[in-house]
PDB file of N, CA and C in Angstrom:
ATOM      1  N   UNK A   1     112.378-300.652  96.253  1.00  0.00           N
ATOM      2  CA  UNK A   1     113.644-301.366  96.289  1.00  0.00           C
ATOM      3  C   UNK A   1     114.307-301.099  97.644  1.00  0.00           C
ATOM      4  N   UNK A   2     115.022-301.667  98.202  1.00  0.00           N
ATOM      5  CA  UNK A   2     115.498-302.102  99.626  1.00  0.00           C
ATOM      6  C   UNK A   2     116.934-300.943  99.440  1.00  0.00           C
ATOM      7  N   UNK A   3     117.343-300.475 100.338  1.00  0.00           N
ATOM      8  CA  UNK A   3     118.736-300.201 100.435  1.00  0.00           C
ATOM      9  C   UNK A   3     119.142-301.157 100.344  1.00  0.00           C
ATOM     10  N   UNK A   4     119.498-301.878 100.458  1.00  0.00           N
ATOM     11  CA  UNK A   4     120.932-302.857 100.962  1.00  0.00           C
ATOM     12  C   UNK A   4     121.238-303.286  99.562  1.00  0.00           C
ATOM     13  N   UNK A   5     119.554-303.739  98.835  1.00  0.00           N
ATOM     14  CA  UNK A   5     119.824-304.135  96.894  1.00  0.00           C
ATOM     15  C   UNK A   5     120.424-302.704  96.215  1.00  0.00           C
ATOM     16  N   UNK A   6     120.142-301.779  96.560  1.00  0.00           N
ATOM     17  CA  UNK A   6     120.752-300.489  95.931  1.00  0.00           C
ATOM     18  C   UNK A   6     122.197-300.232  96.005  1.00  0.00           C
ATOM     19  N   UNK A   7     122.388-300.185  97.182  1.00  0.00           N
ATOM     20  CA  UNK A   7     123.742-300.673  97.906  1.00  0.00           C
ATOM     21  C   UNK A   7     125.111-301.353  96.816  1.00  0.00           C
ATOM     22  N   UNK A   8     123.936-303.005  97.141  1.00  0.00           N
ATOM     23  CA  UNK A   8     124.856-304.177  96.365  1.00  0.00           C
ATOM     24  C   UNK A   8     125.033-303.188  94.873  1.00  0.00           C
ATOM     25  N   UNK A   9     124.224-302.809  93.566  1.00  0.00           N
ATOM     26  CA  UNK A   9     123.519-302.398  92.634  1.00  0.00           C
ATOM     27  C   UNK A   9     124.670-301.676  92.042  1.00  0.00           C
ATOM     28  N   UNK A  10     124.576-300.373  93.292  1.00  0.00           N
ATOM     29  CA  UNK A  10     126.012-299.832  93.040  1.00  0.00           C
ATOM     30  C   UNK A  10     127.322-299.928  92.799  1.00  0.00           C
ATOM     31  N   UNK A  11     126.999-300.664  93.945  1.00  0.00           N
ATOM     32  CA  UNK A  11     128.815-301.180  93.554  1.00  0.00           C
ATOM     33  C   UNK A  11     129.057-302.299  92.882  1.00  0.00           C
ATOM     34  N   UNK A  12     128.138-302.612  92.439  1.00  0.00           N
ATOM     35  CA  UNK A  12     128.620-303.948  90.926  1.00  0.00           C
ATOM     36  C   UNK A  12     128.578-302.838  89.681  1.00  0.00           C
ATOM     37  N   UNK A  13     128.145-301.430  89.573  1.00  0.00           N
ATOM     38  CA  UNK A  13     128.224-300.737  88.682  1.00  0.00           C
ATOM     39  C   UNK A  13     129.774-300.323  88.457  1.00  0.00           C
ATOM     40  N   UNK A  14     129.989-299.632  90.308  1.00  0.00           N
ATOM     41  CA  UNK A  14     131.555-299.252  89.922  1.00  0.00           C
ATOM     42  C   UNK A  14     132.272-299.831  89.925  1.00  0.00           C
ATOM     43  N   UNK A  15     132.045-301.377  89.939  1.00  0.00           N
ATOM     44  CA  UNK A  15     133.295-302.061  89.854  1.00  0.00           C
ATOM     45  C   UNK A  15     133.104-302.601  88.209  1.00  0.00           C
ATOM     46  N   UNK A  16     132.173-302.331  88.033  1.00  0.00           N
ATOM     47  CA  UNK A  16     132.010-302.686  86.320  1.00  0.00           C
ATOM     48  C   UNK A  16     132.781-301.296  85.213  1.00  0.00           C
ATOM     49  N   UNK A  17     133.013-300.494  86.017  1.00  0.00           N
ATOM     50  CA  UNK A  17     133.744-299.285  85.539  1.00  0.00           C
ATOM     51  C   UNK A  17     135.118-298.624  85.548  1.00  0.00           C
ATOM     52  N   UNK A  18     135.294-299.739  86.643  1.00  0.00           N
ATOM     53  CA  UNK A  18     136.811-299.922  87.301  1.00  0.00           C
ATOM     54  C   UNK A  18     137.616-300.687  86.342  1.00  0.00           C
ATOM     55  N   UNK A  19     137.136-301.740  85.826  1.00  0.00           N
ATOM     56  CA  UNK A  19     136.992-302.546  84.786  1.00  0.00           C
ATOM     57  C   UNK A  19     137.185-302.001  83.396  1.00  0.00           C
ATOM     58  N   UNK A  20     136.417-301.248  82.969  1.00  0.00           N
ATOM     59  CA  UNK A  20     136.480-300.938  81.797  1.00  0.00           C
ATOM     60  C   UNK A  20     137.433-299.259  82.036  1.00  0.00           C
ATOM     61  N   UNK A  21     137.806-298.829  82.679  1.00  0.00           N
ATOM     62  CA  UNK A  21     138.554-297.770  82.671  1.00  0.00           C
ATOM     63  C   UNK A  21     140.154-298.530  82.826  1.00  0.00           C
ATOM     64  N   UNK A  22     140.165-299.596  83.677  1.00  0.00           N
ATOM     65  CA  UNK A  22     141.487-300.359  83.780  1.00  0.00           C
ATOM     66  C   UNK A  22     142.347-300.931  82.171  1.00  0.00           C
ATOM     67  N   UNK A  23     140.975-301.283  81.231  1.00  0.00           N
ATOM     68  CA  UNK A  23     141.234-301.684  79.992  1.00  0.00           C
ATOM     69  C   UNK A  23     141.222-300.369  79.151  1.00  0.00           C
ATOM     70  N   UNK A  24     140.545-299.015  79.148  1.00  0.00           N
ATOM     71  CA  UNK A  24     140.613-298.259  78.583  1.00  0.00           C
ATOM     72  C   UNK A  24     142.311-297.486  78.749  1.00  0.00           C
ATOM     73  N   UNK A  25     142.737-297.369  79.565  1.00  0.00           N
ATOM     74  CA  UNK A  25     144.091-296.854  80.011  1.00  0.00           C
ATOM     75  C   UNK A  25     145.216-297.818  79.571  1.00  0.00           C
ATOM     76  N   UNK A  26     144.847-299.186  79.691  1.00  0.00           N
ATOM     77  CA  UNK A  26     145.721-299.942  78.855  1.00  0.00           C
ATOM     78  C   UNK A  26     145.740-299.972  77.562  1.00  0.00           C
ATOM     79  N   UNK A  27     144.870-299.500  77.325  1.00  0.00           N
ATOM     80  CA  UNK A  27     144.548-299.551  75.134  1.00  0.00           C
ATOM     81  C   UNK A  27     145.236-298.040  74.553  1.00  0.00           C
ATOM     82  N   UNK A  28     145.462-296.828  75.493  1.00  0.00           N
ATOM     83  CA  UNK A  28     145.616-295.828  75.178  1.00  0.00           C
ATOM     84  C   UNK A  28     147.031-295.149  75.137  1.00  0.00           C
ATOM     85  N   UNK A  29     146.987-294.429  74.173  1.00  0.00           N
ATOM     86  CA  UNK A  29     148.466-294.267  73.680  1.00  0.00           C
ATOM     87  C   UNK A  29     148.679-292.811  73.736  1.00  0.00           C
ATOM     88  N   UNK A  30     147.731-292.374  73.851  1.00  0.00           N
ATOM     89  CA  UNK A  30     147.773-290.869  74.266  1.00  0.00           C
ATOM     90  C   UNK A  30     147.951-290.358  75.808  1.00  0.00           C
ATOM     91  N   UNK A  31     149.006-289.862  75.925  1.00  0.00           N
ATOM     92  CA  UNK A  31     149.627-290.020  77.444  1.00  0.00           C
ATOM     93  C   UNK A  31     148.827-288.847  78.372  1.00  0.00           C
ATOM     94  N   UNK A  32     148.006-287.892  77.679  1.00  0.00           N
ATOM     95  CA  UNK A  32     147.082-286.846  78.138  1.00  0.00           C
ATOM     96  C   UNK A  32     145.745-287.356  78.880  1.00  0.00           C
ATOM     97  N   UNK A  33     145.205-288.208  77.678  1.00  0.00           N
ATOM     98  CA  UNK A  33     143.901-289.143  77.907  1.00  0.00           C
ATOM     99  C   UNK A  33     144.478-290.225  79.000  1.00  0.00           C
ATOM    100  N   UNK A  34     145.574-290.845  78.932  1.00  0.00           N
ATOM    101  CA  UNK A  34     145.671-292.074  79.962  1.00  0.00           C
ATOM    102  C   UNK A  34     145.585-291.297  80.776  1.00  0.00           C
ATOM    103  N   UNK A  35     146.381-290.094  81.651  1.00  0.00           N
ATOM    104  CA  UNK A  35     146.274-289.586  82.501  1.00  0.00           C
ATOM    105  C   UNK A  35     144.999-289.165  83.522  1.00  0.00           C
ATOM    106  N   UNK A  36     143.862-288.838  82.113  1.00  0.00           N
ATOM    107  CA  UNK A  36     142.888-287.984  82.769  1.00  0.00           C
ATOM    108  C   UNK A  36     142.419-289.536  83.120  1.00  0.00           C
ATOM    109  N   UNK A  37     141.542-290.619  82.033  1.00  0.00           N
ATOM    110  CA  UNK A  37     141.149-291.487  82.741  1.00  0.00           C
ATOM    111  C   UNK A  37     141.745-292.552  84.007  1.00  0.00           C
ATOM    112  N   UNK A  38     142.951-291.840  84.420  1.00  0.00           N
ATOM    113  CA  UNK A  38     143.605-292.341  85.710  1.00  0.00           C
ATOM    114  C   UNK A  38     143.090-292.066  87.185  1.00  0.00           C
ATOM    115  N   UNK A  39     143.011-290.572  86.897  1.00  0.00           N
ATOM    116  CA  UNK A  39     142.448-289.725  87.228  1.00  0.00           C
ATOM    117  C   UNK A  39     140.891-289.978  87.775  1.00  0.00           C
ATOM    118  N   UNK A  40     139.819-290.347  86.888  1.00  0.00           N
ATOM    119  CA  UNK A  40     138.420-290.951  86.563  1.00  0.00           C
ATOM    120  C   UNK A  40     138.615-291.886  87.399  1.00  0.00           C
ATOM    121  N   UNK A  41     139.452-292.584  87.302  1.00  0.00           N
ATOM    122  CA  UNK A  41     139.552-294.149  87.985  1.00  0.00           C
ATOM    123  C   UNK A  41     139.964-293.994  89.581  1.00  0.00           C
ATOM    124  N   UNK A  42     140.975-293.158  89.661  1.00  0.00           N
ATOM    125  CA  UNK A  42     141.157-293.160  91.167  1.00  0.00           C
ATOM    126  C   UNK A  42     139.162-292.474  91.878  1.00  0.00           C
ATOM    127  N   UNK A  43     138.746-291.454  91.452  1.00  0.00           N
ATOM    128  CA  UNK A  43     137.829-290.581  91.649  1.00  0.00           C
ATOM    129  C   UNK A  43     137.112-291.787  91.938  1.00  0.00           C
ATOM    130  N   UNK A  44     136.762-292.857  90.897  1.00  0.00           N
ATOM    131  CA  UNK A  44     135.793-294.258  91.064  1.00  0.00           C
ATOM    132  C   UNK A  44     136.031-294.892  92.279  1.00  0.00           C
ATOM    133  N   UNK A  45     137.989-295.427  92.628  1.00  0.00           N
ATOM    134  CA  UNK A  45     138.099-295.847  93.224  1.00  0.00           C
ATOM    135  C   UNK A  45     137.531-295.509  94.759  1.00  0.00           C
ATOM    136  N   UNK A  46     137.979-294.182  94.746  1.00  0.00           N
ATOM    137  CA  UNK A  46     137.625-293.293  96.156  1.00  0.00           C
ATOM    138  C   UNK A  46     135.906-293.423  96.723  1.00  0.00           C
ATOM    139  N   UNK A  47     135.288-293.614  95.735  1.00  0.00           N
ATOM    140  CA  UNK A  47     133.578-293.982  95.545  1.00  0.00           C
ATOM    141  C   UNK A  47     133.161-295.342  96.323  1.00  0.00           C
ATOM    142  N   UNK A  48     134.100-296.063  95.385  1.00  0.00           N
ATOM    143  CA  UNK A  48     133.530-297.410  95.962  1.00  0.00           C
ATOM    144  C   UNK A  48     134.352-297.723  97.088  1.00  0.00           C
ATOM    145  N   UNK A  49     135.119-296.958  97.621  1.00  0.00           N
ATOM    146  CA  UNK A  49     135.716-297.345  98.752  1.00  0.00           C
ATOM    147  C   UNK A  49     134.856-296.592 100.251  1.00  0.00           C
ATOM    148  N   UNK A  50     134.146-295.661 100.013  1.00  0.00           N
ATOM    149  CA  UNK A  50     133.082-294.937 100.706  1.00  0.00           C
ATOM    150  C   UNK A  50     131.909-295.829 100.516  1.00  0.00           C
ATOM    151  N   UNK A  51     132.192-296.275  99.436  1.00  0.00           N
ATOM    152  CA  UNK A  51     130.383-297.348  99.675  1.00  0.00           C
ATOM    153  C   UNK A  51     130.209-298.433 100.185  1.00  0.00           C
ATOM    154  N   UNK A  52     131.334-299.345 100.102  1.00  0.00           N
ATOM    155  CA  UNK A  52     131.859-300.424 100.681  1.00  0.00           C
ATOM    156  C   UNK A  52     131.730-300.235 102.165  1.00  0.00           C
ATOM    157  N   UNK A  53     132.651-298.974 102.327  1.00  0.00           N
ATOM    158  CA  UNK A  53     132.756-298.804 104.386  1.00  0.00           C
ATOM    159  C   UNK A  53     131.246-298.531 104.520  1.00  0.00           C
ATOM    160  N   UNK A  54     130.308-298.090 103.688  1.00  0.00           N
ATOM    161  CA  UNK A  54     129.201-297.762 104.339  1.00  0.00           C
ATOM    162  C   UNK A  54     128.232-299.418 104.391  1.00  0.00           C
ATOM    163  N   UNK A  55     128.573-299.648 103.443  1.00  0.00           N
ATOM    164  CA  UNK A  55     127.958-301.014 103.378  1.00  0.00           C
ATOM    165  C   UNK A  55     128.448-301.859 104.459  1.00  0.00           C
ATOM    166  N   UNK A  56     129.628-302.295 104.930  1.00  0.00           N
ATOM    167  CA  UNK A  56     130.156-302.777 105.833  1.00  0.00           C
ATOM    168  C   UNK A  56     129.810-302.407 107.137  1.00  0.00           C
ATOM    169  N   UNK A  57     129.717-301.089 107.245  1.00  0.00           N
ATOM    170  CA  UNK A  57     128.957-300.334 108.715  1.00  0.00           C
ATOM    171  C   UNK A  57     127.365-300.947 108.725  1.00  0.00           C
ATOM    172  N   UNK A  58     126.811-301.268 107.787  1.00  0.00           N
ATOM    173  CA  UNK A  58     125.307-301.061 107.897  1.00  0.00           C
ATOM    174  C   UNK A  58     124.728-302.391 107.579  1.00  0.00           C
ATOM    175  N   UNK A  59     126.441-303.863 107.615  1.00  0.00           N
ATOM    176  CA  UNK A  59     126.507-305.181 107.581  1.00  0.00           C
ATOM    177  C   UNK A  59     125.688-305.604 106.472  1.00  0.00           C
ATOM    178  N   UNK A  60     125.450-304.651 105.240  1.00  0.00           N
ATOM    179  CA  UNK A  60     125.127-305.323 104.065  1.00  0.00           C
ATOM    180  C   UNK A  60     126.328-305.689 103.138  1.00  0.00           C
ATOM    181  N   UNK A  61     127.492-305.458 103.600  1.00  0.00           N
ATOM    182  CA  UNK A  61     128.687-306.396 102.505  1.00  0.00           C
ATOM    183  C   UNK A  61     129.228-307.359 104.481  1.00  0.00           C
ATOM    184  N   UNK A  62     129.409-308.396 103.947  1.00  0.00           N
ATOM    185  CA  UNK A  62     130.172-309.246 104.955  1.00  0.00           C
ATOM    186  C   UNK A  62     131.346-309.779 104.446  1.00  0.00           C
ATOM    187  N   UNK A  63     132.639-309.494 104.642  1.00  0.00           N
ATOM    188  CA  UNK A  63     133.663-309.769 103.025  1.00  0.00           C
ATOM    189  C   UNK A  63     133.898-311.488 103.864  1.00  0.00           C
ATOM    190  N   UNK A  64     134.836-312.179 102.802  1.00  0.00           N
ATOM    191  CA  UNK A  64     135.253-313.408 103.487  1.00  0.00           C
ATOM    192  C   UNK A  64     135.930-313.636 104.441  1.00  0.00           C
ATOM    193  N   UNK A  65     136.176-314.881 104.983  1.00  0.00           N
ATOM    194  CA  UNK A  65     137.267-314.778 106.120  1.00  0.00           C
ATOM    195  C   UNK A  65     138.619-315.052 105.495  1.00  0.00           C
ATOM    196  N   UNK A  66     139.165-314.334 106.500  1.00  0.00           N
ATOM    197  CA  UNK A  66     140.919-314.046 105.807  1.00  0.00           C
ATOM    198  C   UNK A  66     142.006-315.276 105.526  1.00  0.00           C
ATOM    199  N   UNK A  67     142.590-315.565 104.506  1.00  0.00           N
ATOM    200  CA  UNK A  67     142.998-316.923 103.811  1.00  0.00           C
ATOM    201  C   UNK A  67     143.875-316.853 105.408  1.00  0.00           C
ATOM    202  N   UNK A  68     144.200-318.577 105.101  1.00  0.00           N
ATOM    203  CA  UNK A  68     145.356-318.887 106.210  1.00  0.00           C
ATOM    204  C   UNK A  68     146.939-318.664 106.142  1.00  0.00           C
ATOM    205  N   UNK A  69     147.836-318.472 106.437  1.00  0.00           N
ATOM    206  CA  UNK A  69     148.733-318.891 106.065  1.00  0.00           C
ATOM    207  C   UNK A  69     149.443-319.559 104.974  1.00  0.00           C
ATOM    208  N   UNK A  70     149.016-320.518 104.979  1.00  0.00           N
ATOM    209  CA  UNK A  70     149.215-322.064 104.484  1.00  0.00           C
ATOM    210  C   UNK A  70     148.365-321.763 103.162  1.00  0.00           C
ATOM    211  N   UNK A  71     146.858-321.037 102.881  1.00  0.00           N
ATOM    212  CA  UNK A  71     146.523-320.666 101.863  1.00  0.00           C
ATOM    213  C   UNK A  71     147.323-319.956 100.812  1.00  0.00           C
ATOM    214  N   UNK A  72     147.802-318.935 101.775  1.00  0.00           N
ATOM    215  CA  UNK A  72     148.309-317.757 101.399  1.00  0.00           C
ATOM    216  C   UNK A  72     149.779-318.369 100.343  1.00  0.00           C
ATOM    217  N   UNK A  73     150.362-319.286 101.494  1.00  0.00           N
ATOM    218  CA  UNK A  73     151.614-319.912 101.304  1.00  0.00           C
ATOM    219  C   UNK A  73     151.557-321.230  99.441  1.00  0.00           C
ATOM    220  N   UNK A  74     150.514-321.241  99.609  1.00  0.00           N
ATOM    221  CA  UNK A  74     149.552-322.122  98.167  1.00  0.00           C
ATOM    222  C   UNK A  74     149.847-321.283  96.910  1.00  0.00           C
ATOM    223  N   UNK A  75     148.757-320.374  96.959  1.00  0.00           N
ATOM    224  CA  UNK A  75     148.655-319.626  96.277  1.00  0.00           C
ATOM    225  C   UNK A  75     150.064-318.758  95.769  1.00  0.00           C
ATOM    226  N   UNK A  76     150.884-318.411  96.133  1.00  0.00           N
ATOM    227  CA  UNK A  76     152.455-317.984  95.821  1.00  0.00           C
ATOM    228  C   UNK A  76     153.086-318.863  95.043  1.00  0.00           C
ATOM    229  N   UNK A  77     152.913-320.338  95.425  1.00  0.00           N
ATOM    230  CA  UNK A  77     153.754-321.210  94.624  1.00  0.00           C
ATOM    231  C   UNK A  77     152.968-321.157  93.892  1.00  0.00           C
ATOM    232  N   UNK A  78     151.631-321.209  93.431  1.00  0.00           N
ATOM    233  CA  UNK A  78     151.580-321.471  92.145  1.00  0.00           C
ATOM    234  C   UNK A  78     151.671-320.120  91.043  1.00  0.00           C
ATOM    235  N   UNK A  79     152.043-319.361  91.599  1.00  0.00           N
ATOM    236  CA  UNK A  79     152.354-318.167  91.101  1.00  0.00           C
ATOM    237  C   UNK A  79     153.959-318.286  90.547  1.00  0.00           C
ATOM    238  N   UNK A  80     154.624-319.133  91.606  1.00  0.00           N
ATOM    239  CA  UNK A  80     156.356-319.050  90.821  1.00  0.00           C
ATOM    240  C   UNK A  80     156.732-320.377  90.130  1.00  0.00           C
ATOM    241  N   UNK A  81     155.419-321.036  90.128  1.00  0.00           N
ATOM    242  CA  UNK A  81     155.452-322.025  89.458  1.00  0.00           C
ATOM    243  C   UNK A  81     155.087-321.697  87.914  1.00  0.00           C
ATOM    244  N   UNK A  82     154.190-320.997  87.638  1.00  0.00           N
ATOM    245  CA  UNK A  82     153.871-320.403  86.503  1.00  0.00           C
ATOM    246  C   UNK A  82     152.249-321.132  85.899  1.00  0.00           C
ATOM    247  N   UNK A  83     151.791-321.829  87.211  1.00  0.00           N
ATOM    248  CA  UNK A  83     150.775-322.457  87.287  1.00  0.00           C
ATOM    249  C   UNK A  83     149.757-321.466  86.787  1.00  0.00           C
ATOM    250  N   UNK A  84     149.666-320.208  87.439  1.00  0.00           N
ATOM    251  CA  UNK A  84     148.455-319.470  87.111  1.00  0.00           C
ATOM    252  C   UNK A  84     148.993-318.390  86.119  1.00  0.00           C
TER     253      UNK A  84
END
């Protein structure tokens, strides 16, 4: 298997965990447990944010190009519109 597929592999894992820890902390009513899996989640976050820069250094993630303005300016209204 290639780095770069290992790479990608990974980080569709931790973001699949980011995910389910984001919904686990919202379901939880125990203010001990939300905490720790907050905790879990930043630790994740900090992960995939090291894998990403490495991926980005080694030009196997290429992210998109950055909305315009005028995108940007789109997307808001339909936010206070209640569109989305």
């Amino acid at each position: 298997m290639q780095e770069k597929t290992m790479v990608a592999d990974t980080l569709a894992g931790i973001n699949g965990e980011l995910t389910r820890y984001a919904g686990m902390i919202a379901q939880s009513e125990n203010k001990e447990l939300k905490q720790t899996l907050k905790q879990l989640r930043n630790a994740c976050e900090q992960s995939q944010e090291e894998l990403y820069q490495i991926a980005r250094a080694k030009s196997y993630y290429v992210p998109a190009s950055k909305a315009t303005d005028e995108e940007v300016a789109h997307v808001k209204e339909l936010f206070t519109q209640g569109t989305l």
